[in-house]
N, C-alpha and C. Protein backbone atom coordinates (compact mmCIF):
# COMPACT_ATOMS: atom_id res chain seq x y z
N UNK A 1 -3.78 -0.77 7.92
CA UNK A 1 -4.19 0.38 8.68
C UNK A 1 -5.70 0.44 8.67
N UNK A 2 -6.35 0.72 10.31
CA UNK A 2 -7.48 1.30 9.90
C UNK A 2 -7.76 2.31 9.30
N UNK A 3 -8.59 3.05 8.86
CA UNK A 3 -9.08 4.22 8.18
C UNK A 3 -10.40 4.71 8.83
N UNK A 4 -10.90 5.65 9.81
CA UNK A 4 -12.15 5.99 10.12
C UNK A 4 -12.56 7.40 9.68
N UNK A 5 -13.72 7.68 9.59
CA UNK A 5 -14.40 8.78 8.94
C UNK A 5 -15.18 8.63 7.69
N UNK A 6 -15.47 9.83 7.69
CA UNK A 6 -16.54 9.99 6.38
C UNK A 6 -17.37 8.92 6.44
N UNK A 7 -18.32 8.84 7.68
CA UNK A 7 -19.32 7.62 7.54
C UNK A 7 -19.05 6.26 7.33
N UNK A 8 -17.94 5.72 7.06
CA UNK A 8 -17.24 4.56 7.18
C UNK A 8 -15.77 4.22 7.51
N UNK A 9 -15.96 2.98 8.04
CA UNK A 9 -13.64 2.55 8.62
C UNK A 9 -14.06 1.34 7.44
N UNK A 10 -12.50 1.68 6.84
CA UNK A 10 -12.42 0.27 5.98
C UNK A 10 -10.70 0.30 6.92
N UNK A 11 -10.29 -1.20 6.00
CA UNK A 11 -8.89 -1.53 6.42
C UNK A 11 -8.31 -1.28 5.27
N UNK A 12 -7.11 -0.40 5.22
CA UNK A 12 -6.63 0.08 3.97
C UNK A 12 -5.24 -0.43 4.07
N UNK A 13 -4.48 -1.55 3.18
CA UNK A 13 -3.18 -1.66 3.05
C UNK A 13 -2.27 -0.27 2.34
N UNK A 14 -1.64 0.32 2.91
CA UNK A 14 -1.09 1.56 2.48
C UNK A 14 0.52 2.15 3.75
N UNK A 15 0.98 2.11 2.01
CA UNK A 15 2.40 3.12 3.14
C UNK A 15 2.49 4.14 2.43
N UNK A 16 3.17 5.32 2.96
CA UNK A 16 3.53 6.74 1.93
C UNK A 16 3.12 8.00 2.98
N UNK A 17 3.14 8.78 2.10
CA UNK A 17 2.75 9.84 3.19
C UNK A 17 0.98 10.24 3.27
N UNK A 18 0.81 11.08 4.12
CA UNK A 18 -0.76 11.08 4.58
C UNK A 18 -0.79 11.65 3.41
N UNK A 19 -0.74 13.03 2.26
CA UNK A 19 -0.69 13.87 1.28
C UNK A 19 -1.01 12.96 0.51
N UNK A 20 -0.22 11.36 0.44
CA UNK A 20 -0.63 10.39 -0.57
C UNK A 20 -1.33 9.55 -0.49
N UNK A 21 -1.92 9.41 0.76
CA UNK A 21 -3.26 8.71 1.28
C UNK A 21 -4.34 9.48 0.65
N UNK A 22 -4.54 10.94 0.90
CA UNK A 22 -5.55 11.53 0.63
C UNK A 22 -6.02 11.70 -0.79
N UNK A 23 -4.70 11.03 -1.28
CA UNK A 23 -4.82 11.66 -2.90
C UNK A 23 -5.39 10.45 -3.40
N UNK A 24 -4.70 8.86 -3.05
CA UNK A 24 -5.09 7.71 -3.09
C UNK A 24 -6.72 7.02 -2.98
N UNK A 25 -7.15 8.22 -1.96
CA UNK A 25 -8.88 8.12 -1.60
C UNK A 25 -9.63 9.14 -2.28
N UNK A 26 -9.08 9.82 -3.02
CA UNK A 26 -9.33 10.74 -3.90
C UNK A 26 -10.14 12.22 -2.90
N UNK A 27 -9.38 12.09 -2.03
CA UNK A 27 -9.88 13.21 -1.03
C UNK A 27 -8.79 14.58 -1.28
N UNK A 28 -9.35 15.84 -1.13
CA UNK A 28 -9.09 17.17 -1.46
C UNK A 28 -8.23 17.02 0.21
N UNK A 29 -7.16 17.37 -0.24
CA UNK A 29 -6.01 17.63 1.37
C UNK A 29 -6.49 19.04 1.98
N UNK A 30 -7.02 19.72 0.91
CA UNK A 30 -7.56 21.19 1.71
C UNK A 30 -8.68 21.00 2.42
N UNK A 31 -9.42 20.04 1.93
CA UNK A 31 -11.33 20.43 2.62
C UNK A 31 -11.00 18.83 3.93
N UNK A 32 -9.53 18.54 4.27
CA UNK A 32 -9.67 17.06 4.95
C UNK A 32 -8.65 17.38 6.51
N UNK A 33 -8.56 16.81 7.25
CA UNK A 33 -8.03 16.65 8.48
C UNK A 33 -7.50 15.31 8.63
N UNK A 34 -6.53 14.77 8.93
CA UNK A 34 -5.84 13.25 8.98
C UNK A 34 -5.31 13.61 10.69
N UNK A 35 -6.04 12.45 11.08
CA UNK A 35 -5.43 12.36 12.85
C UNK A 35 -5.14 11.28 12.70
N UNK A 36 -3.56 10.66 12.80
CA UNK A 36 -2.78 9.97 13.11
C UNK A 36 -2.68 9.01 14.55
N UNK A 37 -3.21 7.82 15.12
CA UNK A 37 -3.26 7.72 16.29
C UNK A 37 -3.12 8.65 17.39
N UNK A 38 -4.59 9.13 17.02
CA UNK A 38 -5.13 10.22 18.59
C UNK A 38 -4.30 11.67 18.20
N UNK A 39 -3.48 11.65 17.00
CA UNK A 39 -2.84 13.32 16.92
C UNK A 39 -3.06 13.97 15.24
N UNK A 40 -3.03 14.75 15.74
CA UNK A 40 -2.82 15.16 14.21
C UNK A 40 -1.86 15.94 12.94
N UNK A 41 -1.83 15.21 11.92
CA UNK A 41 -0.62 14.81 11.16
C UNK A 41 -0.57 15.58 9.65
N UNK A 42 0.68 15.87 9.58
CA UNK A 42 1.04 16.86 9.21
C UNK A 42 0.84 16.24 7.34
N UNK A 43 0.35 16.80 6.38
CA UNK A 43 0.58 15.90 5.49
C UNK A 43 1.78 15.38 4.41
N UNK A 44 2.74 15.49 5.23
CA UNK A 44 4.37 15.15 4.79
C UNK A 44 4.56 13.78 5.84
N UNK A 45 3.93 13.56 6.39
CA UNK A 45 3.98 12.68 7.69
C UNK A 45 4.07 11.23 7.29
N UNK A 46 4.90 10.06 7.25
CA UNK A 46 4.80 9.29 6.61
C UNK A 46 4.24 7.95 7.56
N UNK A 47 3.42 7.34 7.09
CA UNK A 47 2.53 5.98 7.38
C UNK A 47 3.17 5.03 7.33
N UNK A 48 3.70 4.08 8.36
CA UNK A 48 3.95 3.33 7.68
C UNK A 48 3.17 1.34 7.45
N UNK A 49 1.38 1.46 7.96
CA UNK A 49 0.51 1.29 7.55
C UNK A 49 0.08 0.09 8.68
N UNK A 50 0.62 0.52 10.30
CA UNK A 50 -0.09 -0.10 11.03
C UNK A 50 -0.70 0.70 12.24
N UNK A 51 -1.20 2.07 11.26
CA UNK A 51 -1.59 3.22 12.23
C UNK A 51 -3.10 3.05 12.77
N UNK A 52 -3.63 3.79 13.30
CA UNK A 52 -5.82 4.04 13.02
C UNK A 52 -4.86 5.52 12.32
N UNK A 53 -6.36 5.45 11.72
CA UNK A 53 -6.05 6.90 10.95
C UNK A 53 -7.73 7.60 10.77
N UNK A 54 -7.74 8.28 11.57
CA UNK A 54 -9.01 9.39 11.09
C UNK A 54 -8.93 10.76 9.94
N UNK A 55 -9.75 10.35 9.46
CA UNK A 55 -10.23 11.84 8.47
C UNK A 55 -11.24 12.50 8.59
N UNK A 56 -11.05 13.15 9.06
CA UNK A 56 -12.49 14.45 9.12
C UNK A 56 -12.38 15.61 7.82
N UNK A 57 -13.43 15.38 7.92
CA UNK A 57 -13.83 16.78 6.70
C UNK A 57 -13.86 18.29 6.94
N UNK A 58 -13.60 19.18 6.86
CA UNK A 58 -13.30 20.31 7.16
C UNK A 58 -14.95 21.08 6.64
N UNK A 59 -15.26 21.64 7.09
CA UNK A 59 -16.58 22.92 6.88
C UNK A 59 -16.41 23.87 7.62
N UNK A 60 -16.28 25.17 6.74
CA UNK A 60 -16.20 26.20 7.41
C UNK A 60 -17.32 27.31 6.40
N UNK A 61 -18.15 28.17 6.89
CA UNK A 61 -18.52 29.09 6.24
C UNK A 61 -18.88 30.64 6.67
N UNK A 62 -19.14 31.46 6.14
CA UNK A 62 -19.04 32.76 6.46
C UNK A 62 -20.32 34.14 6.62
């Protein structure tokens, strides 16, 4: 799978769910966004690791 965001795409061999991708990259599932080829994915959603996969970072403040 590709992987794009956070300033770099690597190629990541990975199956499981996105929840365990994020945890795998040591990324916070609250502060992250996972778009699943062009949609976006729920993090129960399971990979099965010949997706693109974007992560965006979430910022919000008040």
């Amino acid at each position: 799978m590709i992987i794009k965001g956070l300033d770099k795409e690597l190629e990541f061999d990975f199956r499981g769910s996105v929840l365990a991708l994020l945890k795998a990259l040591k990324l916070n599932p609250v502060e992250h966004l996972v778009i699943v080829n062009g949609e976006l994915a729920h993090e129960s959603k399971h990979l099965c690791g010949n997706e693109e996969v974007k992560i965006i970072r979430v910022v919000s403040g008040g």
